[in-house]
C-alpha atoms as a PDB file:
ATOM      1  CA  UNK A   1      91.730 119.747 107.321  1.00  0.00           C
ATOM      2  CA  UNK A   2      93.541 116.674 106.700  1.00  0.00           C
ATOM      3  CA  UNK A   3      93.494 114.160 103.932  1.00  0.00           C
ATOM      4  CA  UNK A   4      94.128 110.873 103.774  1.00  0.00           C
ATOM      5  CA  UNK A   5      96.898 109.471 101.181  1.00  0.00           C
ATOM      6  CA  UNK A   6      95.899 106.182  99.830  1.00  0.00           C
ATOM      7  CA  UNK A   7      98.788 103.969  99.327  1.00  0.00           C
ATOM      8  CA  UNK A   8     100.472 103.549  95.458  1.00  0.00           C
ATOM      9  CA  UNK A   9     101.282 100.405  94.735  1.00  0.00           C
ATOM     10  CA  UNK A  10     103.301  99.107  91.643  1.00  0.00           C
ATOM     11  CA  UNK A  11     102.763  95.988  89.791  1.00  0.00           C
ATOM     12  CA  UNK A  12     106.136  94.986  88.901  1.00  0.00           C
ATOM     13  CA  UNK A  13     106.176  91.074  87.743  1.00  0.00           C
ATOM     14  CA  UNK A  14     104.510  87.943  88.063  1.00  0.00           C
ATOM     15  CA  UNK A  15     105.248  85.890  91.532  1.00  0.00           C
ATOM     16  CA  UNK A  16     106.701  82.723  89.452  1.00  0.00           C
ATOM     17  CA  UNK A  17     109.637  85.288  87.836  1.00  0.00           C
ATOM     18  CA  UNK A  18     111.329  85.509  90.831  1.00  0.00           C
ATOM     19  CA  UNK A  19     112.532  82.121  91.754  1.00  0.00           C
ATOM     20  CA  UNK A  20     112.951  81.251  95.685  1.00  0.00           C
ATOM     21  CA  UNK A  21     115.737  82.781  97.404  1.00  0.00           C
ATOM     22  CA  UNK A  22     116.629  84.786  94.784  1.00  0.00           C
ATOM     23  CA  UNK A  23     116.291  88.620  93.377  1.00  0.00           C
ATOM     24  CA  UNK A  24     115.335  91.115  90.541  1.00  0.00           C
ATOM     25  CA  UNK A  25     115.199  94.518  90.335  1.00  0.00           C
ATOM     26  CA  UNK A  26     112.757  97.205  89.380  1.00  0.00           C
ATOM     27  CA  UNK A  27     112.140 100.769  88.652  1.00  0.00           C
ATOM     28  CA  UNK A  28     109.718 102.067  90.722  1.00  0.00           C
ATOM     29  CA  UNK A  29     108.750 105.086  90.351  1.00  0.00           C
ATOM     30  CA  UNK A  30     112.414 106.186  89.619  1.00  0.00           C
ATOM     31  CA  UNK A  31     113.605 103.920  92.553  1.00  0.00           C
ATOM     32  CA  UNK A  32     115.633 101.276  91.619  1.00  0.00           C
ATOM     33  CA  UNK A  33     113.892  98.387  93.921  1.00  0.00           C
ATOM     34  CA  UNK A  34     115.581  95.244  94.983  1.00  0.00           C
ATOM     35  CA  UNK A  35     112.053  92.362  95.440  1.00  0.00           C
ATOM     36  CA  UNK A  36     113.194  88.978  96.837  1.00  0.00           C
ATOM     37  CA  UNK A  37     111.328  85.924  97.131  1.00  0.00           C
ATOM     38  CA  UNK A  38     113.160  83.610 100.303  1.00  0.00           C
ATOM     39  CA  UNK A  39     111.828  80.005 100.242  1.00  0.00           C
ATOM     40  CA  UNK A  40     109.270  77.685  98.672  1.00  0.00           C
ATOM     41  CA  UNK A  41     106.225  79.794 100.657  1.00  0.00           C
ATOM     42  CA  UNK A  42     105.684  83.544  98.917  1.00  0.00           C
ATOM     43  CA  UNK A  43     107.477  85.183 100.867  1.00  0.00           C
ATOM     44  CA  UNK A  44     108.255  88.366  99.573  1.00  0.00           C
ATOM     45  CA  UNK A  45     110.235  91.590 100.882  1.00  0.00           C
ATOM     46  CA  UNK A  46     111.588  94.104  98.627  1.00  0.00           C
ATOM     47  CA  UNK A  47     114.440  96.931  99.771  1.00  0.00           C
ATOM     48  CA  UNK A  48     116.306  99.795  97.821  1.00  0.00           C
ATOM     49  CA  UNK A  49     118.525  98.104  95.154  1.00  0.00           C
ATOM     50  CA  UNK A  50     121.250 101.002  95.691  1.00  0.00           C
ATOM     51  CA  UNK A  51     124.403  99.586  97.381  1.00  0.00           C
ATOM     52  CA  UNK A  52     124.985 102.696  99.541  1.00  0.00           C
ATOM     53  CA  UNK A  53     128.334 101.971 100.081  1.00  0.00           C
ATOM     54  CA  UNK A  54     129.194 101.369  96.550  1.00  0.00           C
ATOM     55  CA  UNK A  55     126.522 103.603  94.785  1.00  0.00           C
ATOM     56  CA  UNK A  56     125.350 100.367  92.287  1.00  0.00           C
ATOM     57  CA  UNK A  57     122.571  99.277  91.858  1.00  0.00           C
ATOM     58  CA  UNK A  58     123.196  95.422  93.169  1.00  0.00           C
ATOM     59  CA  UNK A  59     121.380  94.428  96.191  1.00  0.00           C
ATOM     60  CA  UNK A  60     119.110  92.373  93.938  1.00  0.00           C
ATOM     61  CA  UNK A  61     121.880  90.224  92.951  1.00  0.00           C
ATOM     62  CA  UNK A  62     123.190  89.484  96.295  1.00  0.00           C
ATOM     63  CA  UNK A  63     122.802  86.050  97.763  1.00  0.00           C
ATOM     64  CA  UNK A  64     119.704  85.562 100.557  1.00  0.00           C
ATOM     65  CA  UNK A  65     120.196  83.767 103.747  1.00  0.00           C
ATOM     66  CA  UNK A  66     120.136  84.613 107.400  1.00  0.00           C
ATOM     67  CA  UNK A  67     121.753  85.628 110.674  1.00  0.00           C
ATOM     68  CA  UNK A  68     120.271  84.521 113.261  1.00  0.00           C
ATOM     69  CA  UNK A  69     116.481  85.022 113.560  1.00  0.00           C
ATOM     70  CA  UNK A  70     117.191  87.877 110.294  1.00  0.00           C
ATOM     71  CA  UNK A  71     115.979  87.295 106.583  1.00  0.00           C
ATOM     72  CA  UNK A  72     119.602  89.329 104.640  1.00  0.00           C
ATOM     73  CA  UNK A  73     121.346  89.449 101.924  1.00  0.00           C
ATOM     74  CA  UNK A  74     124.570  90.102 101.054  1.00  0.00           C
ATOM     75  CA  UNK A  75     125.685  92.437  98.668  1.00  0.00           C
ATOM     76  CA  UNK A  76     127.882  91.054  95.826  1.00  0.00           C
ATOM     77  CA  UNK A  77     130.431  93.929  96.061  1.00  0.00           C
ATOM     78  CA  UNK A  78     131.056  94.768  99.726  1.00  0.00           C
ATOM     79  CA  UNK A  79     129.424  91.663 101.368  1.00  0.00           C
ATOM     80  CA  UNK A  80     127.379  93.467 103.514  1.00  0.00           C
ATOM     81  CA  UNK A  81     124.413  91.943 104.922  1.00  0.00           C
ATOM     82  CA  UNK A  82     120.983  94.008 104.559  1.00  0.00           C
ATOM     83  CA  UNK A  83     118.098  93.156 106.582  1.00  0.00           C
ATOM     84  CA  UNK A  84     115.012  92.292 104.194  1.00  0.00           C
ATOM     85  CA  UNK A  85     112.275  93.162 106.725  1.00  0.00           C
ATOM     86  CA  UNK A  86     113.703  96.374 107.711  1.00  0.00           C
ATOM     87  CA  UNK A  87     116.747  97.536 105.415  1.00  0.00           C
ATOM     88  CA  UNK A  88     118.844  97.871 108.233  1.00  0.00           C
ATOM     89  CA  UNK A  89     122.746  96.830 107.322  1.00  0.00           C
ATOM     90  CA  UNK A  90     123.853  94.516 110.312  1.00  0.00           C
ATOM     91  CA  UNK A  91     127.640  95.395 109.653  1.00  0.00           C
ATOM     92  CA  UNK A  92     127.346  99.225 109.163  1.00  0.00           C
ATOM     93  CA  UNK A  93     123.323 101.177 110.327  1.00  0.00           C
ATOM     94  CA  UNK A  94     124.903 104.027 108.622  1.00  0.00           C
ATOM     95  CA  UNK A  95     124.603 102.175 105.141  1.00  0.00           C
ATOM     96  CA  UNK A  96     120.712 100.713 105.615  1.00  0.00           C
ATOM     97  CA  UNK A  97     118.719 101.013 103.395  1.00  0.00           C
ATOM     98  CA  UNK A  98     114.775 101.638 102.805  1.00  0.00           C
ATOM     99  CA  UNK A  99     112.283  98.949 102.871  1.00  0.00           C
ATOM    100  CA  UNK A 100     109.135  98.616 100.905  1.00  0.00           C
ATOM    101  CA  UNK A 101     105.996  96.669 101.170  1.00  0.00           C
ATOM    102  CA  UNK A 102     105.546  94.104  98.915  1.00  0.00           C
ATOM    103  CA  UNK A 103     101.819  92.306  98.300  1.00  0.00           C
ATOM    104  CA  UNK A 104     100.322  89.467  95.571  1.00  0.00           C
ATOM    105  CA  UNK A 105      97.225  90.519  93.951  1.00  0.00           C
ATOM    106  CA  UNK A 106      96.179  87.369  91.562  1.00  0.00           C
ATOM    107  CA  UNK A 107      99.535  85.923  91.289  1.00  0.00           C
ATOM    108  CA  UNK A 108     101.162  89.783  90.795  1.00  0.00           C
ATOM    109  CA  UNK A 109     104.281  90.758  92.654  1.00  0.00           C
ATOM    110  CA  UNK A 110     103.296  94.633  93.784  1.00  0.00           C
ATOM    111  CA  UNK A 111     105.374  97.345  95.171  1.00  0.00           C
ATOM    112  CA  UNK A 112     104.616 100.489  97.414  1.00  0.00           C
ATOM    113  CA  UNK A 113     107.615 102.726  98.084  1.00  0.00           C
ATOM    114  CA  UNK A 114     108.126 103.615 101.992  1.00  0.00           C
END
């Protein structure tokens, strides 16, 4: 028999706390979870907040822009760049992280841990 596991999600702010193109972080769950907002539009991707390089919790403070076609930040201690759709780090795989989904529900930033 198998059972279906329904997805947790985690309210974690309100969608006007995060201002564009920037960061916060949040405990989910015990995971410390980096949620970015990247331009005017809700856009919203969130990613482990762990540097795994450094073992601090930054990512969330790291500045957003791109590479090419990629949505990244960098991190504020090593400077590498973290994909926010997949967690992959461009500079290093080894050193990617997880990424979560992120949805609104009435103007609520929400969280569900990969």
């Amino acid at each position: 028999m198998t059972t279906a596991t329904e997805t947790q999600w985690t309210a974690v702010c309100a969608a006007g706390d995060i201002l564009p193109d920037t960061g916060v972080c949040a405990l989910v769950d015990g995971v410390h979870v980096a949620i970015f907002r990247v331009g005017q539009q809700q856009d919203f991707y969130a990613i482990d907040n762990v540097d795994p390089k450094a073992g601090a919790s930054v990512l969330s403070r790291g500045l957003v822009g791109s590479i090419g076609e990629r949505i990244v930040v960098a991190s504020p201690l090593y400077k590498n760049h973290f994909d926010l759709r997949s967690g992959e780090c461009i500079e290093a795989p080894e050193h990617s992280v997880r990424a979560h989904e992120v949805r609104l529900q009435e103007g609520r930033v929400l969280v569900a841990l990969a």
